[in-house]
Protein backbone atom coordinates (compact mmCIF):
# COMPACT_ATOMS: atom_id res chain seq x y z
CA UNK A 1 -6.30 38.80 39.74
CA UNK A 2 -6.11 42.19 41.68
CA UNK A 3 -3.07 43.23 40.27
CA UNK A 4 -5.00 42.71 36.44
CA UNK A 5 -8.06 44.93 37.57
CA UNK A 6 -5.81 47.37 38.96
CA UNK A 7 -3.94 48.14 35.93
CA UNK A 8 -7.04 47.44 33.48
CA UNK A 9 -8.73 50.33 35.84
CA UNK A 10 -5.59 52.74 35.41
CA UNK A 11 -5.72 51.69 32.07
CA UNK A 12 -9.48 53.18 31.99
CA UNK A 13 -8.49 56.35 34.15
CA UNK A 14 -5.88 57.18 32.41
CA UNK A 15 -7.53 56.43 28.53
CA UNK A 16 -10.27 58.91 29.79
CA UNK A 17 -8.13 61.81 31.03
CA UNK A 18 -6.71 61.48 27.94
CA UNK A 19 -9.74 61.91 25.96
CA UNK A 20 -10.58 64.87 28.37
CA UNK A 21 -7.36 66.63 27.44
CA UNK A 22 -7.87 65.58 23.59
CA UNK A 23 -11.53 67.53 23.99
CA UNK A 24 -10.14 70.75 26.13
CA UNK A 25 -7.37 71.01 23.53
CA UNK A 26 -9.63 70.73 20.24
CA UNK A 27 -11.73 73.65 21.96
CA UNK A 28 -9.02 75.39 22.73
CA UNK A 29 -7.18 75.00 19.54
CA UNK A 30 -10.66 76.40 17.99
CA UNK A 31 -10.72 79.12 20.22
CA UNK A 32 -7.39 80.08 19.12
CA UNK A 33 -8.19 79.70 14.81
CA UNK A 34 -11.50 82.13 15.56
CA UNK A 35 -8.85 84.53 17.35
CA UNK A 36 -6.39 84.51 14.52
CA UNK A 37 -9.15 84.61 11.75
CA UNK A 38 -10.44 87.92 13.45
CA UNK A 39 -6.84 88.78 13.80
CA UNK A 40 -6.22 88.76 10.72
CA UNK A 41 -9.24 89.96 9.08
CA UNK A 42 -8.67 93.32 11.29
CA UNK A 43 -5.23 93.41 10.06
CA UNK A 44 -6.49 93.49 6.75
CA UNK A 45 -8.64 96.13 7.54
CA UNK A 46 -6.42 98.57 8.94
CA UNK A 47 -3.60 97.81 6.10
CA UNK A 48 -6.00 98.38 3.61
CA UNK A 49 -7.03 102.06 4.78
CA UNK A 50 -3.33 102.27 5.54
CA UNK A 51 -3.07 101.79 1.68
CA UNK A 52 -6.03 104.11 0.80
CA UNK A 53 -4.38 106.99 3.27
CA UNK A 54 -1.09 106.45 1.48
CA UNK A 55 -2.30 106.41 -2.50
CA UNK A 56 -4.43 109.59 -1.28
CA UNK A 57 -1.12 111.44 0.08
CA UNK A 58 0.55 110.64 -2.88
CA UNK A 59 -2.50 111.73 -5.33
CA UNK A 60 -2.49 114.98 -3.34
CA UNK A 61 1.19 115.70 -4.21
CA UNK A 62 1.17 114.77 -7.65
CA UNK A 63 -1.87 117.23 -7.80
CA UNK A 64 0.48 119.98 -6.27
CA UNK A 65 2.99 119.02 -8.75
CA UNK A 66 0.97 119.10 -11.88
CA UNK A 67 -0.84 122.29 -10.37
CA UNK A 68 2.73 123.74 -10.28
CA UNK A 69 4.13 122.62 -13.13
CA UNK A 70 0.65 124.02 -14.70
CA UNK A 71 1.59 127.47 -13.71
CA UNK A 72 5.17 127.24 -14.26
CA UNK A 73 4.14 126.76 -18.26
CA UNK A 74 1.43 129.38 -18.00
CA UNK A 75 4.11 131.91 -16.15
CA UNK A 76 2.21 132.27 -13.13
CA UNK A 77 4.13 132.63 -9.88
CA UNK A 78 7.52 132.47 -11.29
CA UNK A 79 10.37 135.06 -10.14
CA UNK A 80 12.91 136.08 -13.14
CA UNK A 81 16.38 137.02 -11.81
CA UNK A 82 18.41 139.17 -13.83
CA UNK A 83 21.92 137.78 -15.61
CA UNK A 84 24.09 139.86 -13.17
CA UNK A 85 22.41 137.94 -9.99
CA UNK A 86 22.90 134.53 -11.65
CA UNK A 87 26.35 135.11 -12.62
CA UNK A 88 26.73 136.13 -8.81
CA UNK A 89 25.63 133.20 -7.16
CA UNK A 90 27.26 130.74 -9.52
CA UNK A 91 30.22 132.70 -8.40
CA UNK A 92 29.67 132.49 -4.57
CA UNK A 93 28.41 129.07 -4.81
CA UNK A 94 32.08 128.12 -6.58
CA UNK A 95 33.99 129.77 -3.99
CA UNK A 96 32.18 128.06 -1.30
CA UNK A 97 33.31 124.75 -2.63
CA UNK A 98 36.52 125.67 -3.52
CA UNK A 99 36.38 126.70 0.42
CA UNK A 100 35.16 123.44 1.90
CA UNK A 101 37.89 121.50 0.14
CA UNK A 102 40.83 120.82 2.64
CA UNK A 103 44.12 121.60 1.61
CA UNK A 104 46.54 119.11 0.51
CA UNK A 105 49.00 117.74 3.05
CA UNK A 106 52.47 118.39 2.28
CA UNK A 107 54.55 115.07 2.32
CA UNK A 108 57.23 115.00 4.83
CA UNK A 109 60.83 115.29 3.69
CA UNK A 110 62.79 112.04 4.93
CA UNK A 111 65.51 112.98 7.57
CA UNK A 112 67.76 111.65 5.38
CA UNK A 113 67.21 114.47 2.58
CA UNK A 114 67.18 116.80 5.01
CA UNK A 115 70.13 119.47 5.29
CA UNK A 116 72.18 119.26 8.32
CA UNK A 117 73.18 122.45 10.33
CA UNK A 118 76.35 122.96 11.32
């Protein structure tokens, strides 16, 4: 009969830590949702000003470039270059490439073609 109380008793202990875990863990597990909620509504926070910083960076440059392109049509700011400078650097712009190509190896004659001294 002891041995039955004993392990009806652990039985009990045991069934009652477990519900103590089951509790700790369902508060902790809310704990962690609230955390990830506020995470994520922060993240969506900062990516949406991230956005708003980014469309305004791009709205100021397409303002520069219409603003530019404005007084390119008006005539405003622009620089006119005579023939004789163009033709220049077109010139000096062709010799530079001509200048950074390398020069063809020159295959090797086999020793066989080769004319023997005597």
């Amino acid at each position: 009969m002891k041995s039955k109380g004993t392990i009806t008793g652990a039985r009990e202990t045991v069934l009652a830590a477990g519900k103590s875990v089951a509790e700790r863990t369902k508060v902790l597990a809310g704990k962690v949702a609230d955390t990830a909620v506020t995470a994520v509504i922060a993240a969506k926070d900062a990516s949406a000003a991230a956005v708003s910083a980014a469309l305004g960076t791009v709205a100021t440059s397409i303002q520069a470039r219409a603003a530019k392109g404005a007084n390119a049509l008006v005539g405003e700011g622009t620089t006119t270059t005579s023939p004789a400078k163009k033709k220049l650097s077109k010139r000096m712009a062709a010799k530079k490439r001509a200048a950074s190509k390398r020069k063809a190896k020159k295959r090797k004659t086999p020793a066989r073609f080769k004319k023997k001294r005597v």
